[in-house]
PDB file of N, CA and C in Angstrom:
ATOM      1  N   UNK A   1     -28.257   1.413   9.726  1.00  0.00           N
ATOM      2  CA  UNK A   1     -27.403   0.299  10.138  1.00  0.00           C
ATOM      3  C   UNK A   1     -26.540   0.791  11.293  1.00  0.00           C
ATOM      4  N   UNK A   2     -26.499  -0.115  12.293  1.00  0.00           N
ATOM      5  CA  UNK A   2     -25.224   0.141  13.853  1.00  0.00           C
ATOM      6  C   UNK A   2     -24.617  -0.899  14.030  1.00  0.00           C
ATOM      7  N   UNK A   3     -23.317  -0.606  14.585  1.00  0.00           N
ATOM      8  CA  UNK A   3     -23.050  -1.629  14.462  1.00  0.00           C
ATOM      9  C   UNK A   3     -22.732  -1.528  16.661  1.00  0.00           C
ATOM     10  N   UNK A   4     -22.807  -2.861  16.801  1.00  0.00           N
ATOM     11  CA  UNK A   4     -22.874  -2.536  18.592  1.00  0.00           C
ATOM     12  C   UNK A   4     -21.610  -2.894  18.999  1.00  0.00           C
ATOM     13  N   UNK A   5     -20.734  -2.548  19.642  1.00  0.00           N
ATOM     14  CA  UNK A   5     -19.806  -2.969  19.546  1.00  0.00           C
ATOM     15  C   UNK A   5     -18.754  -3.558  21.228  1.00  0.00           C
ATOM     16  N   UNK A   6     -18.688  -4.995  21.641  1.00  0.00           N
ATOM     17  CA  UNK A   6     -18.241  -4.937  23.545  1.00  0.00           C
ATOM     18  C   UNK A   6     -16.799  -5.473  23.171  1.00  0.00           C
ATOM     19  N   UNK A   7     -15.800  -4.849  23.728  1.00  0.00           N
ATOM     20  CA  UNK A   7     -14.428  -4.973  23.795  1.00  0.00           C
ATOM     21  C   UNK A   7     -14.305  -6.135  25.246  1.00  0.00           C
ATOM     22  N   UNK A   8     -13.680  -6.933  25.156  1.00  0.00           N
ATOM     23  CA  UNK A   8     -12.759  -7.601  26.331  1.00  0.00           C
ATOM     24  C   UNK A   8     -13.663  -7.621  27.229  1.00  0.00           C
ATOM     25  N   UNK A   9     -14.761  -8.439  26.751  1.00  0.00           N
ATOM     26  CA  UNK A   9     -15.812  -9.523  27.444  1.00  0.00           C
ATOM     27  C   UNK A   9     -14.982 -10.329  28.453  1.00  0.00           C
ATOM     28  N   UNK A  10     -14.988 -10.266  29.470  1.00  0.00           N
ATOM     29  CA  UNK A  10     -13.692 -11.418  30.439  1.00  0.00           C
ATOM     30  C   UNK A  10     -14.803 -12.543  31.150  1.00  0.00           C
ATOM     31  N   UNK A  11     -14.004 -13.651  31.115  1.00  0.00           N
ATOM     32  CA  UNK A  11     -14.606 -14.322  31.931  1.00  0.00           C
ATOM     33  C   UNK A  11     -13.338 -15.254  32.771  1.00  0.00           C
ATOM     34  N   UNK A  12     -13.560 -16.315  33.359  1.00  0.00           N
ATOM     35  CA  UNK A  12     -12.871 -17.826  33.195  1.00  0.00           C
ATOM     36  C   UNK A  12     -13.467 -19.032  33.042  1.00  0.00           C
ATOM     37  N   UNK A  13     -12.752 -19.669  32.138  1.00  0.00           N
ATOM     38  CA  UNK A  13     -13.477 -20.657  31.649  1.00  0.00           C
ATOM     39  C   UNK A  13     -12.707 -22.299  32.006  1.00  0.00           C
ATOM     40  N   UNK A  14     -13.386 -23.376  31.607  1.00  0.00           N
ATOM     41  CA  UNK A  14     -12.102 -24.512  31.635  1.00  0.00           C
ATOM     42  C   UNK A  14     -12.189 -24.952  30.057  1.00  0.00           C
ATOM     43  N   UNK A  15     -11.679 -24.646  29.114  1.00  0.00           N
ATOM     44  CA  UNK A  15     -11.611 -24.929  27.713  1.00  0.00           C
ATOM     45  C   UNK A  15     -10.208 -25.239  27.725  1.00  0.00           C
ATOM     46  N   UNK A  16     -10.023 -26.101  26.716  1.00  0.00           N
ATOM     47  CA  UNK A  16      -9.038 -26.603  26.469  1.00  0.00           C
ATOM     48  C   UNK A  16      -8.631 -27.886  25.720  1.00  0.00           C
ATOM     49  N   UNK A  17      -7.716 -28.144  25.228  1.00  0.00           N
ATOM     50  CA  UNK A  17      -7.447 -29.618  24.056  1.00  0.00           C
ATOM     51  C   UNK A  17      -6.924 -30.557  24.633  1.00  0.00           C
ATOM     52  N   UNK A  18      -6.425 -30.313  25.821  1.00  0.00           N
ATOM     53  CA  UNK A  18      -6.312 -31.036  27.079  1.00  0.00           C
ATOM     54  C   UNK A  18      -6.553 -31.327  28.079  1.00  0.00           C
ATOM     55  N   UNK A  19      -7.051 -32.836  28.497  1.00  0.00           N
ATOM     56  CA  UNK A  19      -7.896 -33.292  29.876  1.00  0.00           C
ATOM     57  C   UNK A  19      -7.557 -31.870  30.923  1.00  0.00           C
ATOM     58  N   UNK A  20      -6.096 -32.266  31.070  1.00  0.00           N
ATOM     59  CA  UNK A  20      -5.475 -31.116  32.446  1.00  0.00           C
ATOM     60  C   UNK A  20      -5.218 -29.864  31.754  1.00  0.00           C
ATOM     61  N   UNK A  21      -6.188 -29.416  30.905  1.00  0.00           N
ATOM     62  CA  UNK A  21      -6.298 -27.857  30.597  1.00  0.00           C
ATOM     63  C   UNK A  21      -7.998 -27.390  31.172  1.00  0.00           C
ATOM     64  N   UNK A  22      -8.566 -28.629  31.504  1.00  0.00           N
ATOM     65  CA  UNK A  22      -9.547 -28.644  31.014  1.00  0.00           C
ATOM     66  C   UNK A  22     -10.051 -28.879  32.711  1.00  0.00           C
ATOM     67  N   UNK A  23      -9.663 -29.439  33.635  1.00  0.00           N
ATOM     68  CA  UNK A  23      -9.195 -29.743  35.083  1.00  0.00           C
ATOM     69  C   UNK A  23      -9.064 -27.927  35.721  1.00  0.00           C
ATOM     70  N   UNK A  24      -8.629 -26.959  34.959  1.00  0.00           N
ATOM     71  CA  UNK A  24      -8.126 -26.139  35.862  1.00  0.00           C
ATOM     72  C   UNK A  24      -8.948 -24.459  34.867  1.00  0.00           C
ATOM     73  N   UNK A  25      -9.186 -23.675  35.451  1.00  0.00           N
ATOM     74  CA  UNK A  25      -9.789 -22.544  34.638  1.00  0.00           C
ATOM     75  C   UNK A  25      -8.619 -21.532  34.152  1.00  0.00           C
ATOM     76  N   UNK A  26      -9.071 -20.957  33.160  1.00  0.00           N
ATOM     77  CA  UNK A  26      -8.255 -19.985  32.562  1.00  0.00           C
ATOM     78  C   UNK A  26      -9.126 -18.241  31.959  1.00  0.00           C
ATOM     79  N   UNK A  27      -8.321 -17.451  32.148  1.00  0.00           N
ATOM     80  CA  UNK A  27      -8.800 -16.628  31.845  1.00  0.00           C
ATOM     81  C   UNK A  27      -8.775 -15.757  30.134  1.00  0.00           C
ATOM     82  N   UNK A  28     -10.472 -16.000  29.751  1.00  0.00           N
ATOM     83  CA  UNK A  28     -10.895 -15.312  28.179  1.00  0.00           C
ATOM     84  C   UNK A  28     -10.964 -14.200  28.483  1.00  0.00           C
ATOM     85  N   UNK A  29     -10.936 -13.718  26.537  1.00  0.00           N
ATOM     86  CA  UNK A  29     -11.777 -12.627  26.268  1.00  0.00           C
ATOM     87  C   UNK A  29     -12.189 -12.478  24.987  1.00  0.00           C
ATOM     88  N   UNK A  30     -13.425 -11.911  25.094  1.00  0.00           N
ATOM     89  CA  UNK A  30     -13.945 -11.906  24.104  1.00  0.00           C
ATOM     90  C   UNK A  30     -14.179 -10.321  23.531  1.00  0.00           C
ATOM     91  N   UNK A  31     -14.117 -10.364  22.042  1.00  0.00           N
ATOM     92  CA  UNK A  31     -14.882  -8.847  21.255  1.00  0.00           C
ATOM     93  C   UNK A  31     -15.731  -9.202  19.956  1.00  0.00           C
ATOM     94  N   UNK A  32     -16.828  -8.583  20.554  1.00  0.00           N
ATOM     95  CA  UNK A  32     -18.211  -8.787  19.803  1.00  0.00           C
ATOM     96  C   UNK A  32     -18.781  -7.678  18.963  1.00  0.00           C
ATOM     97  N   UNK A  33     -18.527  -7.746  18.156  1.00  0.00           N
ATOM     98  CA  UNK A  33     -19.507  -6.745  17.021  1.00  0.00           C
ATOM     99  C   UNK A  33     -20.464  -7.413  16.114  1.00  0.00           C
ATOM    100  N   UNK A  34     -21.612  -6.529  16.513  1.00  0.00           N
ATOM    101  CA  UNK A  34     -23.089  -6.546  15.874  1.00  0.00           C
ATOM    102  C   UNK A  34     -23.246  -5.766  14.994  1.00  0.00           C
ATOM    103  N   UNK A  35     -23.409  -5.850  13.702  1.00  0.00           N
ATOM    104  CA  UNK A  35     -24.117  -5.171  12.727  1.00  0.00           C
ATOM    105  C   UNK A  35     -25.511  -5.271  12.323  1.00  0.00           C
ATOM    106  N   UNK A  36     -26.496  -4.388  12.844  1.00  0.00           N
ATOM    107  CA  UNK A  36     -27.676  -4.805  12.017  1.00  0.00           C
ATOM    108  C   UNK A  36     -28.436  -3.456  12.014  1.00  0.00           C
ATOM    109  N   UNK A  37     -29.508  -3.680  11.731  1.00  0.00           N
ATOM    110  CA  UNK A  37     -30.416  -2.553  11.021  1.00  0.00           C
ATOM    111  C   UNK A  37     -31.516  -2.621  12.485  1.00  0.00           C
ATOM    112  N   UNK A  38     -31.261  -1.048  13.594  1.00  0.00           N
ATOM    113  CA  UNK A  38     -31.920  -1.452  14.443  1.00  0.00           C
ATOM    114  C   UNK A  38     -32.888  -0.208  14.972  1.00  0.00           C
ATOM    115  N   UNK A  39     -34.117  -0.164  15.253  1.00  0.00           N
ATOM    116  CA  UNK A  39     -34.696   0.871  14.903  1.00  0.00           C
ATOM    117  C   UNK A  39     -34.944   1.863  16.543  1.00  0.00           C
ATOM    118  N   UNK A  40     -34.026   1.446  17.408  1.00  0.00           N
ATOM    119  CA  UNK A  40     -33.449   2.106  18.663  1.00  0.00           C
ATOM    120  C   UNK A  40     -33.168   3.485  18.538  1.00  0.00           C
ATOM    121  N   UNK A  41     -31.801   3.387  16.561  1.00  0.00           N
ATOM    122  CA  UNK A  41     -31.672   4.870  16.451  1.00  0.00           C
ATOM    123  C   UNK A  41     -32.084   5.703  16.433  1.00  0.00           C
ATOM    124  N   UNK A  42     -33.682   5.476  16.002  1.00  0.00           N
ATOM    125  CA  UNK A  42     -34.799   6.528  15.676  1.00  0.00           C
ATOM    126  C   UNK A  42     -35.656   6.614  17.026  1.00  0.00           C
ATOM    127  N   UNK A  43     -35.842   5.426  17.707  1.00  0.00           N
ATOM    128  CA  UNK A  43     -37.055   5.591  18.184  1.00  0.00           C
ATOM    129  C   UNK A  43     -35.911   6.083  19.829  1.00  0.00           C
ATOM    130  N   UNK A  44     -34.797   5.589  20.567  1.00  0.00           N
ATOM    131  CA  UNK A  44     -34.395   5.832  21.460  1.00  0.00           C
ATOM    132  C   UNK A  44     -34.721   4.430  22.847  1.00  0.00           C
ATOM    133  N   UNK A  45     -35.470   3.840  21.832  1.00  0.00           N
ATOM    134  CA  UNK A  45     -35.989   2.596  23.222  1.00  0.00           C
ATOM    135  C   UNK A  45     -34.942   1.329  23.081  1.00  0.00           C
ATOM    136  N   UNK A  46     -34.808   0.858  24.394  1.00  0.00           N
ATOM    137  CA  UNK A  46     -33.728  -0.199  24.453  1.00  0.00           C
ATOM    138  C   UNK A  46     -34.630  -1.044  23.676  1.00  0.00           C
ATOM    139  N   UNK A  47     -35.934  -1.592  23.836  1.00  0.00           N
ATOM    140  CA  UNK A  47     -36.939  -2.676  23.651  1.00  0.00           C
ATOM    141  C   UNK A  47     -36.396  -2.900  21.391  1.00  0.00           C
ATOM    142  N   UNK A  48     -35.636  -1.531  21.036  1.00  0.00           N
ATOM    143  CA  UNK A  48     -35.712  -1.465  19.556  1.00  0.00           C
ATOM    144  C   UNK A  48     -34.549  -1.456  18.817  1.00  0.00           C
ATOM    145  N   UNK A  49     -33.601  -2.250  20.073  1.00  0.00           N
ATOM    146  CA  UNK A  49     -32.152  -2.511  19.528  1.00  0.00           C
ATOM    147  C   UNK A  49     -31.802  -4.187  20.433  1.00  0.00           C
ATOM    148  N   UNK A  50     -30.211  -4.321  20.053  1.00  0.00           N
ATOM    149  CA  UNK A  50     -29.991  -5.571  20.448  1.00  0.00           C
ATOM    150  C   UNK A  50     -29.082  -5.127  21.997  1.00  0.00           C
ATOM    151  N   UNK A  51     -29.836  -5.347  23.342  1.00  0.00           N
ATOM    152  CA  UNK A  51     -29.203  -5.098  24.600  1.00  0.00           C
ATOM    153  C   UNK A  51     -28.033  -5.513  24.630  1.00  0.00           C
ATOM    154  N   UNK A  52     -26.859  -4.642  25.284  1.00  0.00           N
ATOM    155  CA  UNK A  52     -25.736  -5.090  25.308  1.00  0.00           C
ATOM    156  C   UNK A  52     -25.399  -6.488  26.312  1.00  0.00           C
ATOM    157  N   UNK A  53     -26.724  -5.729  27.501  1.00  0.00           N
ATOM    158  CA  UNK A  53     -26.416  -6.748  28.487  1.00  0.00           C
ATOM    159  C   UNK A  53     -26.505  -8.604  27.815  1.00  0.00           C
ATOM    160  N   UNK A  54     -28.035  -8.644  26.730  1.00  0.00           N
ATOM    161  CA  UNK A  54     -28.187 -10.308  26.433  1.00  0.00           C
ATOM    162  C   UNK A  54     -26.366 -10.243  25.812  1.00  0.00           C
ATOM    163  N   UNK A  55     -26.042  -9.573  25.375  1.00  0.00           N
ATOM    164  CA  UNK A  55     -24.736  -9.984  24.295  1.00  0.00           C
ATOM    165  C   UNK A  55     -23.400 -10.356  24.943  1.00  0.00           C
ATOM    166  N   UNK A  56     -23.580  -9.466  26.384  1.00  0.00           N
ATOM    167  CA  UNK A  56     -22.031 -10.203  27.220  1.00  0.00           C
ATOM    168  C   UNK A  56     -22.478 -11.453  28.295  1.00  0.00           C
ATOM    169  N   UNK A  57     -23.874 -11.551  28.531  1.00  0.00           N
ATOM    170  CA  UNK A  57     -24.547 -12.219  29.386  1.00  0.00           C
ATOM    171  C   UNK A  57     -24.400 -13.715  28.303  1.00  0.00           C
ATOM    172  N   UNK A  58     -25.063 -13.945  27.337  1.00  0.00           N
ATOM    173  CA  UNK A  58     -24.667 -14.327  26.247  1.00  0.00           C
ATOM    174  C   UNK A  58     -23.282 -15.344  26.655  1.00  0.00           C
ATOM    175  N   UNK A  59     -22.004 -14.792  26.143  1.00  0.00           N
ATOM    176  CA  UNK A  59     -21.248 -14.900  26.356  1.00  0.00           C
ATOM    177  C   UNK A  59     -20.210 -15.372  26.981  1.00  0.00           C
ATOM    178  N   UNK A  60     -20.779 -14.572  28.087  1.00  0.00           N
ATOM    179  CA  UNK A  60     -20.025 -15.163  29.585  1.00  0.00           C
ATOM    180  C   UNK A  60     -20.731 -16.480  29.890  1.00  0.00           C
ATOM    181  N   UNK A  61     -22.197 -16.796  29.801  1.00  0.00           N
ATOM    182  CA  UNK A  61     -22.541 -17.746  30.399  1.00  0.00           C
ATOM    183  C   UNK A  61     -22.002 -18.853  29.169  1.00  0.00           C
ATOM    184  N   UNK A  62     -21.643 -18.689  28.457  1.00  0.00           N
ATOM    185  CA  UNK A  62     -21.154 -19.998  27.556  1.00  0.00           C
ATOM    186  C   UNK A  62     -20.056 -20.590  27.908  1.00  0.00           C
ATOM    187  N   UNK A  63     -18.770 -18.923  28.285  1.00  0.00           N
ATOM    188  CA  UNK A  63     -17.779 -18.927  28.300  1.00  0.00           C
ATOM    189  C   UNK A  63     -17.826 -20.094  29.589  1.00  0.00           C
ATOM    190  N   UNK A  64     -18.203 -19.684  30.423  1.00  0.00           N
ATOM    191  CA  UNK A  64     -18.295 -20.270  31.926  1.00  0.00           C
ATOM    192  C   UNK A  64     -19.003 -21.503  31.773  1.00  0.00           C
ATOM    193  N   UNK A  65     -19.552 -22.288  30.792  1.00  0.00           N
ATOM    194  CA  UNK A  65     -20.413 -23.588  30.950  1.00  0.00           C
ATOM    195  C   UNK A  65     -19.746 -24.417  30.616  1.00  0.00           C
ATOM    196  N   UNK A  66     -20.098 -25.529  29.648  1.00  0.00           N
ATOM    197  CA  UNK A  66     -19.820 -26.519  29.451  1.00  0.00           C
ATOM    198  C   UNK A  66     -17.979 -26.167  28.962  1.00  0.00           C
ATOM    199  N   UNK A  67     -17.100 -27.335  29.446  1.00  0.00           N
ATOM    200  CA  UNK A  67     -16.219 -26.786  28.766  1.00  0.00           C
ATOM    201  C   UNK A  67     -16.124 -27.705  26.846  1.00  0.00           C
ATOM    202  N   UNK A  68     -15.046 -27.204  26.512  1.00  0.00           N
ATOM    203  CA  UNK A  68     -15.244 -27.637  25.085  1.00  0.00           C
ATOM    204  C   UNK A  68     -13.533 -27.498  24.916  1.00  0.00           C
ATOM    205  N   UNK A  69     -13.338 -28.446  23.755  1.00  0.00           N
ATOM    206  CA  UNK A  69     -12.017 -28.430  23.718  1.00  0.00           C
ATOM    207  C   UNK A  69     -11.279 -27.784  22.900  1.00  0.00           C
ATOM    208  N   UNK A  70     -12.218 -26.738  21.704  1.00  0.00           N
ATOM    209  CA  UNK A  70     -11.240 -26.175  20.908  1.00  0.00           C
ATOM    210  C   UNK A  70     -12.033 -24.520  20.760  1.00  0.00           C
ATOM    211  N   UNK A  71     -11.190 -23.664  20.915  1.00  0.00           N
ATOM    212  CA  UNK A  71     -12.258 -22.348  21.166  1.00  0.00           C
ATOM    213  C   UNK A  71     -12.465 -22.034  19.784  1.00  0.00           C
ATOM    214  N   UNK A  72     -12.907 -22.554  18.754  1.00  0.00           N
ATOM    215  CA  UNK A  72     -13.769 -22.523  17.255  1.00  0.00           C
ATOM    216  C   UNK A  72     -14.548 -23.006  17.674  1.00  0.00           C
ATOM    217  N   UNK A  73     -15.147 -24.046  18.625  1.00  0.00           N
ATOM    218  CA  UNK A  73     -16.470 -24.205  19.531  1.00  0.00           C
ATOM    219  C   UNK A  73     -17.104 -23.623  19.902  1.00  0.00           C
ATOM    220  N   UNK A  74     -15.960 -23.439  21.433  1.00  0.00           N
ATOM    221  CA  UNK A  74     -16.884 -22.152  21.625  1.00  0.00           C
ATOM    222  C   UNK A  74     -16.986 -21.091  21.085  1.00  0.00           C
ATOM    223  N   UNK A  75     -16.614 -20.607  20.409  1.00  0.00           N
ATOM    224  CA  UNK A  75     -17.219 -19.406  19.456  1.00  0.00           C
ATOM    225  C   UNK A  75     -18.022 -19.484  18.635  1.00  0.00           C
ATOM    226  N   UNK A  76     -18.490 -20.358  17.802  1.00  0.00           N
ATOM    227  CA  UNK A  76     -18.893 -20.886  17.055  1.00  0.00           C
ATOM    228  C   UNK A  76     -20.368 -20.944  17.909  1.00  0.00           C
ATOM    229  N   UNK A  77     -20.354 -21.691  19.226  1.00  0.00           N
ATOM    230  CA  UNK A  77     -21.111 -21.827  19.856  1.00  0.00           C
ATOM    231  C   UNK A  77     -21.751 -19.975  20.543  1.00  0.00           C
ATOM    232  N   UNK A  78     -21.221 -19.669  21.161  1.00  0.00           N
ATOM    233  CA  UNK A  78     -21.321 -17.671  20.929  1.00  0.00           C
ATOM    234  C   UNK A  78     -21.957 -17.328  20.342  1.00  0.00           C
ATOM    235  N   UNK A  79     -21.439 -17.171  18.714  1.00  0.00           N
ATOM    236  CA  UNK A  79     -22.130 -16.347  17.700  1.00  0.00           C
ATOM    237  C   UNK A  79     -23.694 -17.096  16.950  1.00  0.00           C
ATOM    238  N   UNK A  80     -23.636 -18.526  17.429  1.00  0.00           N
ATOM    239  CA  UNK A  80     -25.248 -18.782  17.245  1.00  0.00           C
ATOM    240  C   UNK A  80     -26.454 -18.498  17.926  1.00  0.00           C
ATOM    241  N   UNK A  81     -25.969 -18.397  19.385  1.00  0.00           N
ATOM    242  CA  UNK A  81     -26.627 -18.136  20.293  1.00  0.00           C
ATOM    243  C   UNK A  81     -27.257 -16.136  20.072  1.00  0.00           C
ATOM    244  N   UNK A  82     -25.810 -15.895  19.833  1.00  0.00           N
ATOM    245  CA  UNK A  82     -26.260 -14.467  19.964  1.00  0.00           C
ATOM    246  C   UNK A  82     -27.272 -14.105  18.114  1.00  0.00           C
ATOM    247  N   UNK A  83     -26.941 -15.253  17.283  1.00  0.00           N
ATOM    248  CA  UNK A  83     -28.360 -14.881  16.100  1.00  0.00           C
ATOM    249  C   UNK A  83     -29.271 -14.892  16.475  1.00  0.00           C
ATOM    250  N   UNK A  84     -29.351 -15.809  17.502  1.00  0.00           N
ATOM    251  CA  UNK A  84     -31.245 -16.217  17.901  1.00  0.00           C
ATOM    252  C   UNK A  84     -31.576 -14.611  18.050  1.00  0.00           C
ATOM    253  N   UNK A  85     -30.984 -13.954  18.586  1.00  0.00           N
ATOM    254  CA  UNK A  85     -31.443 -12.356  18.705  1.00  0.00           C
ATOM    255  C   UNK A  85     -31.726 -11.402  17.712  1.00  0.00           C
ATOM    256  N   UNK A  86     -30.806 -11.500  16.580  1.00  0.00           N
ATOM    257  CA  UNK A  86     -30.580 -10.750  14.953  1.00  0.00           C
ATOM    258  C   UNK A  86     -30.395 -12.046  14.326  1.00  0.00           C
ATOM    259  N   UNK A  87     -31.065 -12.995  13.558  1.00  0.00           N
ATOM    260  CA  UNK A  87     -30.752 -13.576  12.477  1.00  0.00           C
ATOM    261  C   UNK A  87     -30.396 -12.888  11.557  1.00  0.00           C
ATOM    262  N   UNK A  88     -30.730 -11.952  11.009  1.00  0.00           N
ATOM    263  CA  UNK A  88     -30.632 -11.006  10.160  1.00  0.00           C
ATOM    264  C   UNK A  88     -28.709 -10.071  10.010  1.00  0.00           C
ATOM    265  N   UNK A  89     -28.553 -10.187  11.041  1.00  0.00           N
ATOM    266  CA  UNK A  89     -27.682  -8.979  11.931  1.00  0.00           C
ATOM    267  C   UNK A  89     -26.201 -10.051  10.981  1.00  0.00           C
ATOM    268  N   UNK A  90     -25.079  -9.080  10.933  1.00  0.00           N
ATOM    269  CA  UNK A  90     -23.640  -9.793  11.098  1.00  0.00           C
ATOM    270  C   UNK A  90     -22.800  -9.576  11.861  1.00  0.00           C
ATOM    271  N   UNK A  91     -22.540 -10.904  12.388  1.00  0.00           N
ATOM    272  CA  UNK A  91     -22.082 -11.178  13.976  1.00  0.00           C
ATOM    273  C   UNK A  91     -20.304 -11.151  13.574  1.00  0.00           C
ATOM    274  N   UNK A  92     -19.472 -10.764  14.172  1.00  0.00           N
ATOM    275  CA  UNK A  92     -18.307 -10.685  14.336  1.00  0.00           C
ATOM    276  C   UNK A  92     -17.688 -11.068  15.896  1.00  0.00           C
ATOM    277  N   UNK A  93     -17.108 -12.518  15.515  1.00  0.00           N
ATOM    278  CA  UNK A  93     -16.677 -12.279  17.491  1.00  0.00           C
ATOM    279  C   UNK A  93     -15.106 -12.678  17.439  1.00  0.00           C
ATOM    280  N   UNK A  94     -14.512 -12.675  18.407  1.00  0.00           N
ATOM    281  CA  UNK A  94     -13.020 -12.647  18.387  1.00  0.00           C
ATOM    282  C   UNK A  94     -12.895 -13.446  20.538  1.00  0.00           C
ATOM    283  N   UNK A  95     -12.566 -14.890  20.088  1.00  0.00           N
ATOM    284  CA  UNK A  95     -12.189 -15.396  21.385  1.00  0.00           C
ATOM    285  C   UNK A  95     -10.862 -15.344  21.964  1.00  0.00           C
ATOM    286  N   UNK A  96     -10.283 -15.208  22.543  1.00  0.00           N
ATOM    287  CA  UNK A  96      -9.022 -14.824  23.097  1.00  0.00           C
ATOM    288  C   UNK A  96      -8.791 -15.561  24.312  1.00  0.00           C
ATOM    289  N   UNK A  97      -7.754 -17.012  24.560  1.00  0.00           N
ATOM    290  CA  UNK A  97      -7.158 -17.582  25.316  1.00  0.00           C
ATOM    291  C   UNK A  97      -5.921 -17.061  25.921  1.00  0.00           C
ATOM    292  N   UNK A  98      -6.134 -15.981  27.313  1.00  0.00           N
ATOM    293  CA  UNK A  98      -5.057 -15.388  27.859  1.00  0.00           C
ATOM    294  C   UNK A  98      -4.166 -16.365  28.329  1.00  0.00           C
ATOM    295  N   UNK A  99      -2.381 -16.069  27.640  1.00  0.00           N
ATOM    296  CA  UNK A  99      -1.208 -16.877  28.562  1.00  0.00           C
ATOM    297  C   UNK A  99      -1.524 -18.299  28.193  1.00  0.00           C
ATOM    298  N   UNK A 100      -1.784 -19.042  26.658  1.00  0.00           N
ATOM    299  CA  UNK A 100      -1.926 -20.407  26.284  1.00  0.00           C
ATOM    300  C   UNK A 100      -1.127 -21.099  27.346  1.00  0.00           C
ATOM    301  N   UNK A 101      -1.794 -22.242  27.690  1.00  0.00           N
ATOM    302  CA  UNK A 101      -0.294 -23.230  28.364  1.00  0.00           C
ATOM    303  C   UNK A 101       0.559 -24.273  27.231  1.00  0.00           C
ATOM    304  N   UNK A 102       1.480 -24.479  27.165  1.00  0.00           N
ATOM    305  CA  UNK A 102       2.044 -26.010  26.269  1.00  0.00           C
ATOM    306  C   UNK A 102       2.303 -24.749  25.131  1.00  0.00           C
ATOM    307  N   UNK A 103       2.660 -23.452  24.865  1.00  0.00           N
ATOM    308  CA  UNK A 103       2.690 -22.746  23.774  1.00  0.00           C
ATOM    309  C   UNK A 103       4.013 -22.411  23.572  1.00  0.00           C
ATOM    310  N   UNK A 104       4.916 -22.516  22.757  1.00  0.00           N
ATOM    311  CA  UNK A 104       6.631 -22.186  22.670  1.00  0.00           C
ATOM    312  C   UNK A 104       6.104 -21.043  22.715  1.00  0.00           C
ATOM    313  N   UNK A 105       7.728 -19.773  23.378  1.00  0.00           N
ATOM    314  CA  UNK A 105       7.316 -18.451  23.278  1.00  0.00           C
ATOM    315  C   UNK A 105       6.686 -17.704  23.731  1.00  0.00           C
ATOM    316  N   UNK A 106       5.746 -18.506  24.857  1.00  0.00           N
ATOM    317  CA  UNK A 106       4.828 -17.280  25.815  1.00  0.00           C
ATOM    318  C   UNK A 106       4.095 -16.356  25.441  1.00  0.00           C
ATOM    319  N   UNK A 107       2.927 -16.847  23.922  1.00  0.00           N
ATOM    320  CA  UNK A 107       2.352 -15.140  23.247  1.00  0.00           C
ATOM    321  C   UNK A 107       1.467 -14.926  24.635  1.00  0.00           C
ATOM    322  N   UNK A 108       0.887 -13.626  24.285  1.00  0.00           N
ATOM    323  CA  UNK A 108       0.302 -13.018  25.240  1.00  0.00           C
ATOM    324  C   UNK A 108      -1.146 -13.684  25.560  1.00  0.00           C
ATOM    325  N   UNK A 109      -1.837 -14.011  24.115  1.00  0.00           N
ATOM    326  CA  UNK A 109      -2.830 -14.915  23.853  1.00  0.00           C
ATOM    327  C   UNK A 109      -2.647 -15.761  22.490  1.00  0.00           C
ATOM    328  N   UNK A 110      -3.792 -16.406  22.334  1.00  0.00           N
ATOM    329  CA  UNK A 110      -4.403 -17.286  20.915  1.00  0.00           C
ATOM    330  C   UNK A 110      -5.658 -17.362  21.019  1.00  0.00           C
ATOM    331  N   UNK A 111      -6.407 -16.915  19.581  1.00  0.00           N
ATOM    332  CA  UNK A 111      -7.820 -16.643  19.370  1.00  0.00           C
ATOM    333  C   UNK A 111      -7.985 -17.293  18.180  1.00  0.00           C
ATOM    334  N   UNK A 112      -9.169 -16.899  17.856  1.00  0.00           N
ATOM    335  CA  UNK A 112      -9.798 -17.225  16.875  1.00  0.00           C
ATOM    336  C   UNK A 112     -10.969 -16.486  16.623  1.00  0.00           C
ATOM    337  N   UNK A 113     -11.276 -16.236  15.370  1.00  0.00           N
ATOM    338  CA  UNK A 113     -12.588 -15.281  14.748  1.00  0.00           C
ATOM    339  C   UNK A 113     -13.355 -16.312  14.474  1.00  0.00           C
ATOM    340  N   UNK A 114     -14.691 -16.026  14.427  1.00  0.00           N
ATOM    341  CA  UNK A 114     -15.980 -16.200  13.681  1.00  0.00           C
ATOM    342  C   UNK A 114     -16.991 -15.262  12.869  1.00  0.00           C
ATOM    343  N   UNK A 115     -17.671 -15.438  11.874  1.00  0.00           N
ATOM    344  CA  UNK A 115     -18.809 -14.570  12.174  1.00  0.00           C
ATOM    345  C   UNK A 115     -20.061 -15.210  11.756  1.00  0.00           C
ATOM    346  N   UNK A 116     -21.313 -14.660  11.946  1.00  0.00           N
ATOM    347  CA  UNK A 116     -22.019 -14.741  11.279  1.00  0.00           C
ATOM    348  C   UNK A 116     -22.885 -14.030  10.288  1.00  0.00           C
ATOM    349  N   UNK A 117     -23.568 -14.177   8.922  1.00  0.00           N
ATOM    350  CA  UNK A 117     -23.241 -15.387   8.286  1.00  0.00           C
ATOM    351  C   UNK A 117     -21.833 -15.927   7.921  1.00  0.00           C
ATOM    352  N   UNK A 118     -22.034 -17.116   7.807  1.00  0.00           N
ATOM    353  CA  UNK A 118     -20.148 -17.491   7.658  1.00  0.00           C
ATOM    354  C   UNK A 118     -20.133 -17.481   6.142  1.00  0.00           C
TER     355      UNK A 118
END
C-alpha cells in the first residue's frame, strides 16, 4: 500500500455562492492523497502506479472549468474524476478558498474535505 501524496495544487478559479464571486477569479488550493495498492513499488514503472501528473492535471483542469457555486462541488467533483483512475484506491482531497470575500475576520482561507469512498 502507498499512499501518493500533492500539497498546494494552485490554480484560479471563478467558484463561488455569488453571481459577483463568480464574475471575477480567485485563487485555490488543493491537497490530494491517494491511497492504494500500487505495483510501481516493486516493479519501478510509472505505467504501475497512479501519475502524479493525471492527479494535479486532474485537478487544475476542474479547478479552472466550469465554475460551481459551492466548493463541496467542486471537490466532490475532483475526487470522482480522480477514481476513474483507482476505484479501488482512498481518495482524500482538501479544497482551499484563498482570502474568502463577504467573510467576518479575514481567515486566511475556507475549505472543505472529501474522500473517497465516502
Amino acid at each position: 500500500m502507498a499512499t501518493l501524496i500533492l500539497n498546494k495544487i494552485g490554480f484560479e478559479g471563478r467558484h463561488g455562492a455569488s453571481a459577483a464571486e463568480r464574475r471575477t477569479s480567485r485563487r485555490f488550493e488543493v491537497d490530494v492523497e491517494v491511497e492504494a495498492v500500487v505495483a510501481g513499488e516493486t516493479s519501478d514503472r510509472l505505467a504501475d502506479t497512479i501519475d502524479f501528473r493525471f492527479i494535479a492535471e486532474t485537478v487544475v483542469g476542474i479547478g479552472t472549468g466550469e465554475p460551481h457555486r459551492l466548493l463541496e462541488s467542486v471537490a466532490r467533483r475532483m475526487v470522482t474524476a480522480l477514481a476513474t483512475k483507482a476505484p479501488a484506491a482512498r481518495i482524500r482531497l482538501e479544497l482551499r478558498k484563498l482570502s474568502p470575500p463577504y467573510c467576518a475576520g479575514n481567515p486566511a482561507y475556507s475549505a472543505v474535505r472529501v474522500t473517497h469512498p465516502r
